[in-house]
Protein backbone atom coordinates (compact mmCIF):
# COMPACT_ATOMS: atom_id res chain seq x y z
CA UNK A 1 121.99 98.24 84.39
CA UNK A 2 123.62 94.78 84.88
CA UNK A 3 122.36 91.70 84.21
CA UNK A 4 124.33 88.62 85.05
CA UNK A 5 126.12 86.28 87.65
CA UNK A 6 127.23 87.50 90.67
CA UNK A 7 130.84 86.28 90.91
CA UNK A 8 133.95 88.26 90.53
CA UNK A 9 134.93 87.35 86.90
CA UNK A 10 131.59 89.72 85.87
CA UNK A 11 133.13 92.57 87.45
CA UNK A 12 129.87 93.40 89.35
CA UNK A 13 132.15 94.35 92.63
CA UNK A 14 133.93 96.75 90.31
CA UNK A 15 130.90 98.84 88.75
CA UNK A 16 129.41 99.16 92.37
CA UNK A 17 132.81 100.36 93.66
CA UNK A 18 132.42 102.90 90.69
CA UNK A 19 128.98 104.18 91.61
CA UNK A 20 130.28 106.85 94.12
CA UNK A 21 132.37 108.36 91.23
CA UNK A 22 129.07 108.88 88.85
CA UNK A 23 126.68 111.78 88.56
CA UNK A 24 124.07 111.45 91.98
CA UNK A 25 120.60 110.98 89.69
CA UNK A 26 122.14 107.42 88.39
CA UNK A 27 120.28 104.21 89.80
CA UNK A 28 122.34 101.32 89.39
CA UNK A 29 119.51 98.19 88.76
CA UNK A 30 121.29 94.99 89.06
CA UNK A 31 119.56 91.54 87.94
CA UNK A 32 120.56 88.20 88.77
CA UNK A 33 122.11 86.26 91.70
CA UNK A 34 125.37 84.40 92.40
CA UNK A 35 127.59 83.52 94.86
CA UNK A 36 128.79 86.79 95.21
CA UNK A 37 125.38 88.51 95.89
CA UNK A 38 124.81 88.04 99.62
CA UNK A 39 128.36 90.12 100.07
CA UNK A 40 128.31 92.68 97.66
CA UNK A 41 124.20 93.58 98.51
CA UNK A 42 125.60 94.04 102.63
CA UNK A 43 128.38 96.29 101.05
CA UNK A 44 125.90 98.28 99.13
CA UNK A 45 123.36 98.72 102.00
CA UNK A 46 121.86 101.92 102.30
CA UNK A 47 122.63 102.73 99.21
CA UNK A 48 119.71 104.08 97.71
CA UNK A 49 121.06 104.35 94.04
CA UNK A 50 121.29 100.54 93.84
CA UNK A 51 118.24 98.30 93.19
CA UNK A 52 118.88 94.70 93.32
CA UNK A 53 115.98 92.72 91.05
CA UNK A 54 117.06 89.11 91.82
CA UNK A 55 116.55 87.12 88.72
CA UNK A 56 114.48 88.16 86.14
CA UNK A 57 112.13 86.53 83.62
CA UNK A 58 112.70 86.76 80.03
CA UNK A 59 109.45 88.98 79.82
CA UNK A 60 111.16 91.32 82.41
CA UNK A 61 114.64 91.57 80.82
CA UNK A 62 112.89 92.75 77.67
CA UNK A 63 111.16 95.30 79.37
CA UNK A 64 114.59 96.40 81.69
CA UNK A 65 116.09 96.64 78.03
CA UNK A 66 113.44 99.20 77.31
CA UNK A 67 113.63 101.59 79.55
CA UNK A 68 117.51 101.28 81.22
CA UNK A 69 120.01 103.86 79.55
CA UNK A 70 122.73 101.70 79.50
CA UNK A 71 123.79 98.00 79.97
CA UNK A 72 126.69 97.64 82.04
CA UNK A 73 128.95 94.49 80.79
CA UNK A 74 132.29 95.35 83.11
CA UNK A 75 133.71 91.22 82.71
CA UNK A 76 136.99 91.07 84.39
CA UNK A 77 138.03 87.99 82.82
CA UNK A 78 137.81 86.35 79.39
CA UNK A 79 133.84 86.08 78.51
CA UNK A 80 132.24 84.21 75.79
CA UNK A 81 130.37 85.75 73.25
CA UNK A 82 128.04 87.44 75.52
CA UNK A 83 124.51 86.89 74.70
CA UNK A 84 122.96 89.15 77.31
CA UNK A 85 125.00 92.20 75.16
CA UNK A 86 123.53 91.25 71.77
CA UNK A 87 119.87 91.33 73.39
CA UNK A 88 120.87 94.57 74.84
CA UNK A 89 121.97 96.17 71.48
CA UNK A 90 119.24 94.08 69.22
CA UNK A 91 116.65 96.43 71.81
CA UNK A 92 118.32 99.53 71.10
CA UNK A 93 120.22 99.51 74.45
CA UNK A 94 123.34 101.23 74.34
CA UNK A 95 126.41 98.58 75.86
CA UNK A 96 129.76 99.56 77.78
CA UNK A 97 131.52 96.66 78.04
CA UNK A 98 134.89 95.63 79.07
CA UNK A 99 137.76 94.66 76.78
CA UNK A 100 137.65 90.79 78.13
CA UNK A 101 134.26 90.53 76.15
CA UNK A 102 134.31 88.60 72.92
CA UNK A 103 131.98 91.33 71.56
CA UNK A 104 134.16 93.86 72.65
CA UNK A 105 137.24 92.40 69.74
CA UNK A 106 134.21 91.66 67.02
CA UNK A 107 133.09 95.34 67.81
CA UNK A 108 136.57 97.22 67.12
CA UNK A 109 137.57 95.17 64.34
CA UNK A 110 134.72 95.86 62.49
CA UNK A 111 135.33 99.49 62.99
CA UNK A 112 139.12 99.04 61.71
């Protein structure tokens, strides 16, 4: 699952560019909108692994949280803290995120 702006900093493009390279029962849901969505939903036409939710109410997210396997953070560029990723993990959702994430530093060094 992503949830998040649709520009190329979030690495959105990247993770559906991926898609072709995972196992054929994933489904991809995506959440949210941006000026990147028009674009990347025409190059992911047909596509029946994809599901594009638009935005989603806070109700919603909770219940995406719930039942996705995985939230998908794949930030291309320096992100803030990442709220969206402490959500994820405070529901018990497993995160792979990027290296650009905030999170991502707090997250090793705590391991170290």
């Amino acid at each position: 699952m992503f949830i998040g702006r649709h520009e190329p900093r979030k690495g959105l493009e990247v993770l559906l560019q991926a898609l072709p390279y995972l196992p054929a029962d994933i489904t991809l849901l995506v959440a949210g909108e941006g000026p990147a969505t028009a674009r990347l939903r025409h190059a992911t036409a047909g596509d029946q692994r994809v599901c594009w939710l638009g935005r989603v109410s806070e109700a919603d997210k909770q219940r995406l949280f719930a039942t996705a396997g995985v939230l998908c953070a794949p930030s291309l560029d320096g992100e803030s803290f990442g709220v969206v990723l402490l959500e994820a993990m405070a529901a018990g959702l497993p995160v792979l995120a990027s290296r650009y994430i905030e999170l991502f530093h707090l997250a090793v060094a705590a391991r170290q």
